[in-house]
C-alpha atoms as a PDB file:
ATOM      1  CA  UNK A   1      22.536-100.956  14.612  1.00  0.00           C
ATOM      2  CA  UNK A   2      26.159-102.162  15.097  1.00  0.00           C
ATOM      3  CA  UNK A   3      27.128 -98.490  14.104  1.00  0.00           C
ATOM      4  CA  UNK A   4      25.180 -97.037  16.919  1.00  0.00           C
ATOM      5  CA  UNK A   5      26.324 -99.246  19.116  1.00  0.00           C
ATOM      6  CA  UNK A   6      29.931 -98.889  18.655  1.00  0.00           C
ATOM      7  CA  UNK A   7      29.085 -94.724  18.790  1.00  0.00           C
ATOM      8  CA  UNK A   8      27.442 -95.316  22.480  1.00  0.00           C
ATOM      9  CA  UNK A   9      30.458 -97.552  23.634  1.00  0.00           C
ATOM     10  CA  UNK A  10      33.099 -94.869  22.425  1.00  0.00           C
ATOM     11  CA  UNK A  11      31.193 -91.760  23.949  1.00  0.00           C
ATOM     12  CA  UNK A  12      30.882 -94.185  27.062  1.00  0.00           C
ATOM     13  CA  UNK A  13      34.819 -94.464  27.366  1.00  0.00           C
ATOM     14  CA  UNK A  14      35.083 -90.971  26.245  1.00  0.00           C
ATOM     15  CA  UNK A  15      33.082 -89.855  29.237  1.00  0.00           C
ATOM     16  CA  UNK A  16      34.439 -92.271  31.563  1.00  0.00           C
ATOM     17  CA  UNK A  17      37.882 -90.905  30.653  1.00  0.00           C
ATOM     18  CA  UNK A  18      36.387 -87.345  31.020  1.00  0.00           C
ATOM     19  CA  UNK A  19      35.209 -87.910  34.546  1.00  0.00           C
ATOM     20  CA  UNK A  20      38.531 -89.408  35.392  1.00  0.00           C
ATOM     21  CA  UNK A  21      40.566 -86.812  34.255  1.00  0.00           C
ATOM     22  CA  UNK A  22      38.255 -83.987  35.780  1.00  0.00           C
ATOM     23  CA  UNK A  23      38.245 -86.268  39.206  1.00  0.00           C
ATOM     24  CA  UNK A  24      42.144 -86.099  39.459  1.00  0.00           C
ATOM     25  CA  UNK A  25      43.158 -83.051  38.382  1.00  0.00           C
ATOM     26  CA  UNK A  26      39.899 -81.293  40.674  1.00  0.00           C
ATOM     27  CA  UNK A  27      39.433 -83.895  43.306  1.00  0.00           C
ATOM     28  CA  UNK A  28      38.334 -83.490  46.551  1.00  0.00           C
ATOM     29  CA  UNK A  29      40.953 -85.286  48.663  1.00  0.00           C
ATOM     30  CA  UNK A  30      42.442 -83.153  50.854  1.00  0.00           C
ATOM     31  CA  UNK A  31      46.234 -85.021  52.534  1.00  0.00           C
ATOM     32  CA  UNK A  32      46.393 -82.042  55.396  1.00  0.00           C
ATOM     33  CA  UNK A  33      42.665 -83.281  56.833  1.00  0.00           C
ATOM     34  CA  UNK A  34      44.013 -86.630  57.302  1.00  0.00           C
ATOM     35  CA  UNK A  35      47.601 -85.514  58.725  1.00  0.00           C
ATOM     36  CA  UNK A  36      47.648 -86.693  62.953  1.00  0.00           C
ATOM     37  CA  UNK A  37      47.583 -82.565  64.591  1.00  0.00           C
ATOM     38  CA  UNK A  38      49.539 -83.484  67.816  1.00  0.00           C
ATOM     39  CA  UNK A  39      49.319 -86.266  70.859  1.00  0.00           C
ATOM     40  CA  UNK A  40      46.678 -87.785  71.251  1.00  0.00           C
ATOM     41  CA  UNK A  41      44.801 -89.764  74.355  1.00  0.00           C
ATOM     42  CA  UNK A  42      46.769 -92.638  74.868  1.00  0.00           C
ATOM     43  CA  UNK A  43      49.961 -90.681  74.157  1.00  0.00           C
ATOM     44  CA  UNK A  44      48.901 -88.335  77.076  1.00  0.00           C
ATOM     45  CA  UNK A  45      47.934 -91.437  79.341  1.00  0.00           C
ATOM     46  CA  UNK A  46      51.013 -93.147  78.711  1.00  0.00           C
ATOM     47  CA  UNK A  47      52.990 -90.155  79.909  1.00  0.00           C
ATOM     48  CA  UNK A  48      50.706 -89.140  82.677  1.00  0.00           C
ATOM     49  CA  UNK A  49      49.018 -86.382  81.630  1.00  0.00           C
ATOM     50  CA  UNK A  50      45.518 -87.261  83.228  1.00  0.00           C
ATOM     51  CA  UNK A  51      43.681 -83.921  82.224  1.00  0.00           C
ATOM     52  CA  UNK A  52      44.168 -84.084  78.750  1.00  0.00           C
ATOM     53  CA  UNK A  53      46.713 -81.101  78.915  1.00  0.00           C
ATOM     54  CA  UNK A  54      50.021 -81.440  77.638  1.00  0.00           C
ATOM     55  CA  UNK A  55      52.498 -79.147  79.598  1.00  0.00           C
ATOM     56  CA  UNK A  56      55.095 -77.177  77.895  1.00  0.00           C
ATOM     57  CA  UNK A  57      57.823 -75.093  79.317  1.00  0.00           C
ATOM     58  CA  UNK A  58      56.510 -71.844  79.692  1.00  0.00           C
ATOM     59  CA  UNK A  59      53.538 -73.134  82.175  1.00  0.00           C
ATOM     60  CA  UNK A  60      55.851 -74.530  84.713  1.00  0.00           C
ATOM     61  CA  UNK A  61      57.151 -72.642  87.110  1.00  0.00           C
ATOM     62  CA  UNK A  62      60.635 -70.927  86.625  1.00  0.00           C
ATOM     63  CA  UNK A  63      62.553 -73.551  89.134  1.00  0.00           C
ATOM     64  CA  UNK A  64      60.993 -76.558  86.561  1.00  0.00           C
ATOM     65  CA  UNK A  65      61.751 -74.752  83.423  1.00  0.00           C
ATOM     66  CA  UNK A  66      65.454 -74.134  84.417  1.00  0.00           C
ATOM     67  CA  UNK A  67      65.869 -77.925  85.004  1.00  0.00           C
ATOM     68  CA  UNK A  68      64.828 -78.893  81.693  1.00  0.00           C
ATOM     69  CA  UNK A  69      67.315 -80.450  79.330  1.00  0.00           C
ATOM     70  CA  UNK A  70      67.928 -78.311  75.878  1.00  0.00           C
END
């Protein structure tokens, strides 16, 4: 009885160990899903960008552009 129950408690930490292993190397975590993709609302609010639209060089007008600093 003591036999079998030392058998159960190695195959337990043997699969435990298993699952582990598997889990690391195989996981499903994923860094890039969790990475911030660009401003967001309060960023845009802060700078006054009401719409939701950020504004990049090439839609102002030519005068604008010209002005920016490089």
């Amino acid at each position: 009885m003591a036999n079998n129950r030392k058998t159960l408690a190695i195959g337990a930490a043997f699969s435990e160990l298993w699952r582990s292993l598997v889990n690391d190397l195989f996981g499903s975590y994923r860094p890039e899903r969790h990475y911030m993709r660009g401003p967001g609302p309060k960023w845009r609010a802060k700078r006054g960008y009401a719409d939701g639209t950020t504004r990049t060089a090439a839609a102002l007008p030519l005068r604008q552009r010209d002005a920016l600093p490089i």
